[in-house]
N, C-alpha and C. Protein backbone atom coordinates (compact mmCIF):
# COMPACT_ATOMS: atom_id res chain seq x y z
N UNK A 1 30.42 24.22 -14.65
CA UNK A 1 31.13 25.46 -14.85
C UNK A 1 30.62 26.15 -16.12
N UNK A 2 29.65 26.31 -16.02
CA UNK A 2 29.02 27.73 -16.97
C UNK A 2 28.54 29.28 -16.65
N UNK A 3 28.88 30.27 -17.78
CA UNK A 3 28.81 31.42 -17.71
C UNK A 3 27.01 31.63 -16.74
N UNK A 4 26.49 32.48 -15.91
CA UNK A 4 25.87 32.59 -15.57
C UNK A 4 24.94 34.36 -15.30
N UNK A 5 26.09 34.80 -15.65
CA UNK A 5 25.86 36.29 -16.38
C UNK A 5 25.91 37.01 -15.21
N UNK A 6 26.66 36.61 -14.01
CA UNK A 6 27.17 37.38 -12.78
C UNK A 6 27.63 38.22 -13.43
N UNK A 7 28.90 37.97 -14.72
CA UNK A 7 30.68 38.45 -14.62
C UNK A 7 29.95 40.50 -15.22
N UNK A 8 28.28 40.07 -16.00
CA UNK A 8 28.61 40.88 -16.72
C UNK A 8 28.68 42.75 -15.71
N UNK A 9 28.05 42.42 -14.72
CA UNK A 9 28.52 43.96 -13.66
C UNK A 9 29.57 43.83 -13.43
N UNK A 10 30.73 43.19 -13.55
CA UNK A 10 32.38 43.30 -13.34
C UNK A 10 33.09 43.44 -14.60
N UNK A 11 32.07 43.87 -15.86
CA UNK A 11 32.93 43.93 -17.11
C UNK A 11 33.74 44.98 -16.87
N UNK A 12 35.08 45.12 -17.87
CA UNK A 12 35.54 45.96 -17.91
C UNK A 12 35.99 46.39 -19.11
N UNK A 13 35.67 48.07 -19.39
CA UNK A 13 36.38 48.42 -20.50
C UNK A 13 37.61 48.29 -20.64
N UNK A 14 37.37 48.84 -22.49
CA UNK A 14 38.92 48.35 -22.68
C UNK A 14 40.05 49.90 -22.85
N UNK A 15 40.83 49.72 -22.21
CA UNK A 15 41.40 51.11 -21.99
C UNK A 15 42.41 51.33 -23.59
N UNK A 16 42.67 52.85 -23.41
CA UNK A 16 43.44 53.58 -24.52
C UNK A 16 44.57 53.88 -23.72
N UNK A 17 45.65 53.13 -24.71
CA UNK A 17 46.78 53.65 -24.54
C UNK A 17 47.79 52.63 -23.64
N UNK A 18 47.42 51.91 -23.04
CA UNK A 18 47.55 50.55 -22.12
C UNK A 18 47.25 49.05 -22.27
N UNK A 19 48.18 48.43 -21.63
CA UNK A 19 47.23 47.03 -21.68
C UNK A 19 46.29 46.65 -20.67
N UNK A 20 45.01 45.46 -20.86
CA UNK A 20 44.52 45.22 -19.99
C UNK A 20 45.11 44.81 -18.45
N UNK A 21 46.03 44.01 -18.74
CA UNK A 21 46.84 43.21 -17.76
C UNK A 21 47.71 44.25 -16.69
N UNK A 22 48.32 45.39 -17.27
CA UNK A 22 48.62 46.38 -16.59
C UNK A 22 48.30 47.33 -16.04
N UNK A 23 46.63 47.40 -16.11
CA UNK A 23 45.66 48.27 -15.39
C UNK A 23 45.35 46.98 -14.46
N UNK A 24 45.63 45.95 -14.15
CA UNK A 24 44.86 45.05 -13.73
C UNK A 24 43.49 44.33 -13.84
N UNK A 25 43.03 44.64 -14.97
CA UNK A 25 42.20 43.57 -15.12
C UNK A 25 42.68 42.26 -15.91
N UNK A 26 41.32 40.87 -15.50
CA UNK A 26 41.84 39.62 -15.77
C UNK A 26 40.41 39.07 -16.64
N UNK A 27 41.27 38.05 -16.94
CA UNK A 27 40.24 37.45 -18.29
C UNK A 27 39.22 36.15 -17.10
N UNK A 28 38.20 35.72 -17.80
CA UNK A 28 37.56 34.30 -17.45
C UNK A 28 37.80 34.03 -18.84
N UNK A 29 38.10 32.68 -18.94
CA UNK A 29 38.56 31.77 -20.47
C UNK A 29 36.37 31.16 -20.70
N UNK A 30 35.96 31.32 -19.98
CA UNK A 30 35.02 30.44 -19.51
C UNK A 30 33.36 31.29 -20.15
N UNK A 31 33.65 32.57 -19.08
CA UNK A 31 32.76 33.64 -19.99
C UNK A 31 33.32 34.65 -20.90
N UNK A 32 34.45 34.24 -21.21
CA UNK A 32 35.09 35.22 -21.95
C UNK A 32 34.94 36.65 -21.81
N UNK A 33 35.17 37.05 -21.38
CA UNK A 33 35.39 38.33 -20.46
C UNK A 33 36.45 38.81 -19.71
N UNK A 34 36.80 40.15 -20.19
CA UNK A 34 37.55 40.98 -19.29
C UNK A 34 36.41 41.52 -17.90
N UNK A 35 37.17 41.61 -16.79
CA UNK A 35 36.44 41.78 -15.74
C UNK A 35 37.58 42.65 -14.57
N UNK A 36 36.49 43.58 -13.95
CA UNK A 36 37.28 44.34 -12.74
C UNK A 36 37.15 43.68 -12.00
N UNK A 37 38.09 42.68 -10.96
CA UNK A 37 38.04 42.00 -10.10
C UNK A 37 38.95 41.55 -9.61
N UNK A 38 39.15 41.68 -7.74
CA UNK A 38 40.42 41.37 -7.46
C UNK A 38 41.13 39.65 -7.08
N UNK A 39 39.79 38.93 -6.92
CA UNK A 39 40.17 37.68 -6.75
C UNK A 39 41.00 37.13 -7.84
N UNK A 40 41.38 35.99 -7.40
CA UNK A 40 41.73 35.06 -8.30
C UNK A 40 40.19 34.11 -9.39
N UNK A 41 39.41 33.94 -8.67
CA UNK A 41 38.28 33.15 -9.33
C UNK A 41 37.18 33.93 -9.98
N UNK A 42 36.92 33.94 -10.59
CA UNK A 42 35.31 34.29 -11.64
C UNK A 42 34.05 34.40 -10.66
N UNK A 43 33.72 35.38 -10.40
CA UNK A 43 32.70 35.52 -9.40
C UNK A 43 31.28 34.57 -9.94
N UNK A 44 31.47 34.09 -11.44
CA UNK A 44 29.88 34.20 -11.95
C UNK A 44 30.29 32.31 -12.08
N UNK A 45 31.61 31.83 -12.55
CA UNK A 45 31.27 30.38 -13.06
C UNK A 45 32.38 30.01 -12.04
N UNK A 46 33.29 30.35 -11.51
CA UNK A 46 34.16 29.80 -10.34
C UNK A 46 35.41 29.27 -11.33
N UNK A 47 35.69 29.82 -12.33
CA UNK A 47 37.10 29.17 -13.14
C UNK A 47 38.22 30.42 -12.43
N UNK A 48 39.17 29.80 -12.76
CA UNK A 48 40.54 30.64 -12.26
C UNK A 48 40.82 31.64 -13.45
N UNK A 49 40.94 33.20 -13.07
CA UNK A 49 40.94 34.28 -13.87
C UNK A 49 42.60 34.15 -14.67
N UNK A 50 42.58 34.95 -15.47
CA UNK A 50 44.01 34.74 -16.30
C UNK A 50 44.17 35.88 -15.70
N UNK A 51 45.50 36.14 -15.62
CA UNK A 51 46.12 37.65 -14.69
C UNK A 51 47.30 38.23 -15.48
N UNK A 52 47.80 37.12 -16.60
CA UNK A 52 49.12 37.48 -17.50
C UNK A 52 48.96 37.02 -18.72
N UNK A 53 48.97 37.81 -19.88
CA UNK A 53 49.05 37.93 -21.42
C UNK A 53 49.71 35.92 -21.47
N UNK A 54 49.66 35.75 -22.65
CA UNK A 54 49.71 34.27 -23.09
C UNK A 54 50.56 34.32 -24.60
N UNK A 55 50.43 35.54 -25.32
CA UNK A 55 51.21 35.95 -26.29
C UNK A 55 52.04 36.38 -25.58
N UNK A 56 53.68 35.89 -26.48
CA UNK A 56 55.09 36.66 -26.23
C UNK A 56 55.18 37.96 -26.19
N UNK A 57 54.42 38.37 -27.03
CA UNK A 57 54.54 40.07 -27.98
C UNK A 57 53.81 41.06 -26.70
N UNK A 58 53.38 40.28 -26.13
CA UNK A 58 52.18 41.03 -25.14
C UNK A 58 53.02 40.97 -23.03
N UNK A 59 53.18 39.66 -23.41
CA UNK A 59 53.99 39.50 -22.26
C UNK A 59 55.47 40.50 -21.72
N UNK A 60 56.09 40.45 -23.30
CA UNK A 60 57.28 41.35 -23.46
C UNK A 60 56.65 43.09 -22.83
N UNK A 61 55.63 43.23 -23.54
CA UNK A 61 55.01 44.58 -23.31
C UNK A 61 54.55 44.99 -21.96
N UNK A 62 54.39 43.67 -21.28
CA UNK A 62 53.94 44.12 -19.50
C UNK A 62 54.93 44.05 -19.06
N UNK A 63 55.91 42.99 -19.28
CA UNK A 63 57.07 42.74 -18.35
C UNK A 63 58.63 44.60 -18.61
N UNK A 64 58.41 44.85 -19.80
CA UNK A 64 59.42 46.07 -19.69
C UNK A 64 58.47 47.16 -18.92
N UNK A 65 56.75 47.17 -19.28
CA UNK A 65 56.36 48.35 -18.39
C UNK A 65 56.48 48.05 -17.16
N UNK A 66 56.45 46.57 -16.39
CA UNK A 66 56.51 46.65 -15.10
C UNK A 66 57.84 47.16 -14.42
N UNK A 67 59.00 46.72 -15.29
CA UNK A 67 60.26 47.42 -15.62
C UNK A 67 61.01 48.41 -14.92
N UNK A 68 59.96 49.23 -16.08
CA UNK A 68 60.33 50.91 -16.32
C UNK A 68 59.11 51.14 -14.82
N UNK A 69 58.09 50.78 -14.17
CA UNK A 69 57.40 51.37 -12.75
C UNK A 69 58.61 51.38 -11.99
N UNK A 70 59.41 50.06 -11.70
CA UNK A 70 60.31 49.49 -10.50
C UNK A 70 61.30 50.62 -10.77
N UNK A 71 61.84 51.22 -11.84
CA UNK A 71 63.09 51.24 -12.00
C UNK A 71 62.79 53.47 -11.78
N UNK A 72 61.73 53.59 -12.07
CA UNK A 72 60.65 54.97 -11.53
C UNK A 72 60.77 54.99 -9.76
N UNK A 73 60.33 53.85 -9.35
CA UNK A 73 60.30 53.74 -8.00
C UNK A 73 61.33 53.58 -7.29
N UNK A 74 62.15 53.42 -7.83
CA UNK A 74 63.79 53.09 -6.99
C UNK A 74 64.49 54.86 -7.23
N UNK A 75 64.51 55.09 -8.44
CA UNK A 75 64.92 56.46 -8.78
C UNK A 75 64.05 57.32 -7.89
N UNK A 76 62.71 57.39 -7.21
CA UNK A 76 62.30 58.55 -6.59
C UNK A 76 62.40 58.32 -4.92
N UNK A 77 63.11 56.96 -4.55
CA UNK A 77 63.02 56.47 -3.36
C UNK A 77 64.83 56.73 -3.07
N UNK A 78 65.63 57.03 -4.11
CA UNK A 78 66.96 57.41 -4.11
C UNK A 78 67.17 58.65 -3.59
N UNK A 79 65.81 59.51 -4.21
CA UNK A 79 65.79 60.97 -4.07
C UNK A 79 65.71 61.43 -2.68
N UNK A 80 64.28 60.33 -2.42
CA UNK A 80 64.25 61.18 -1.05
C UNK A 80 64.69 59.35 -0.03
N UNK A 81 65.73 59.66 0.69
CA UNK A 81 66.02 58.84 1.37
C UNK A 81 65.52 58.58 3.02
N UNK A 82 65.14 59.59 3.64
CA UNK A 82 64.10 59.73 4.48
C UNK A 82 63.02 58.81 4.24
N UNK A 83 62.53 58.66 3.35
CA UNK A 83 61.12 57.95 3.50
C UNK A 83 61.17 56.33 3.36
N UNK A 84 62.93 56.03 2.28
CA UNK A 84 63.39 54.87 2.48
C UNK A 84 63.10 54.41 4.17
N UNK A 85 64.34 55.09 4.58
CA UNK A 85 64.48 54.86 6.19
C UNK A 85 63.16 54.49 7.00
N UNK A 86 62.73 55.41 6.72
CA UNK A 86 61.31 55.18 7.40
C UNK A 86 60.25 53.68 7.45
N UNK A 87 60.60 53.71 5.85
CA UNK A 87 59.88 52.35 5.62
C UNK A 87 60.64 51.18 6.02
N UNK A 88 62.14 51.24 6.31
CA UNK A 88 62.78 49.81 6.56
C UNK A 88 62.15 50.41 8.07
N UNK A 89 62.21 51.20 9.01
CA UNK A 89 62.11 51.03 10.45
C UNK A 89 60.74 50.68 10.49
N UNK A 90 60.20 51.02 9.98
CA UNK A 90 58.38 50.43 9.83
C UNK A 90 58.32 48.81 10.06
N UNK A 91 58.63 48.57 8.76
CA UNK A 91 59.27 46.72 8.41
C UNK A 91 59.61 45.88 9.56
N UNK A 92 60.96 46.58 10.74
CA UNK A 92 61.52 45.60 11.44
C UNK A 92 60.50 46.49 12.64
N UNK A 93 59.86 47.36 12.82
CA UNK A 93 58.57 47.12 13.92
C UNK A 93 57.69 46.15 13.89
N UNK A 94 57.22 45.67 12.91
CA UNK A 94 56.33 45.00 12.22
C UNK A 94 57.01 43.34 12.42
N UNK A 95 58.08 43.30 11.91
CA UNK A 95 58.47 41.88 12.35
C UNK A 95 59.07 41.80 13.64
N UNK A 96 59.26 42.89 14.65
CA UNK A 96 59.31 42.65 15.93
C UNK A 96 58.11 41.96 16.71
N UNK A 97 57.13 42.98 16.04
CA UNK A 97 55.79 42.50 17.19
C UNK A 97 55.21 41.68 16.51
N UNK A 98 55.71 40.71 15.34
CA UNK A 98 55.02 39.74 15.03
C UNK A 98 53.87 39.95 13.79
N UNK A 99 53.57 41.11 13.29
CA UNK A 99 51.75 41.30 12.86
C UNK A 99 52.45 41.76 11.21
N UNK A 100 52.52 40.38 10.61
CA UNK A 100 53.35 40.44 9.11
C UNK A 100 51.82 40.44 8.59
């Protein structure tokens, strides 16, 4: 399990104004690197990507922004209730015919 210099076309900058973890990018502990990538594993050494902060101070900071999205998304899904509806009748089509 060594760096092999795949990860470095999946680097990713580091954004303003945000955290990494909440744009979705994930660390390799391995090549040390932030990376755009949706797997779980390190395309370049095969270690398991970190996906959540490890500091409190940082964790606190994703977990209220993920928060304040849910609590955005419930308030604009209140608004328009039509599209609620829609999506539960979607749901139990979907677990009618089986194709979850």
């Amino acid at each position: 399990m060594t760096c092999k210099g795949i990860c470095m076309r999946h680097k990713a900058s580091k954004p303003v104004g945000s955290g990494r973890y909440a744009l979705g990018q994930r660390r390799c502990q391995i090549c040390e690197i932030f990376l755009n990538w949706d797997g779980l594993w390190c395309p370049c050494c095969g270690y398991r990507l970190r996906t959540k902060p490890r500091n409190l101070k940082y964790k606190d900071k994703l977990r209220a922004r993920r928060n304040r999205e849910e609590t955005s998304i419930l308030i604009h899904q209140q608004q328009q209730p039509g599209a609620l509806q829609i999506q539960k009748r979607a749901k139990s089509i979907m677990h009618k015919s089986g194709d979850r």
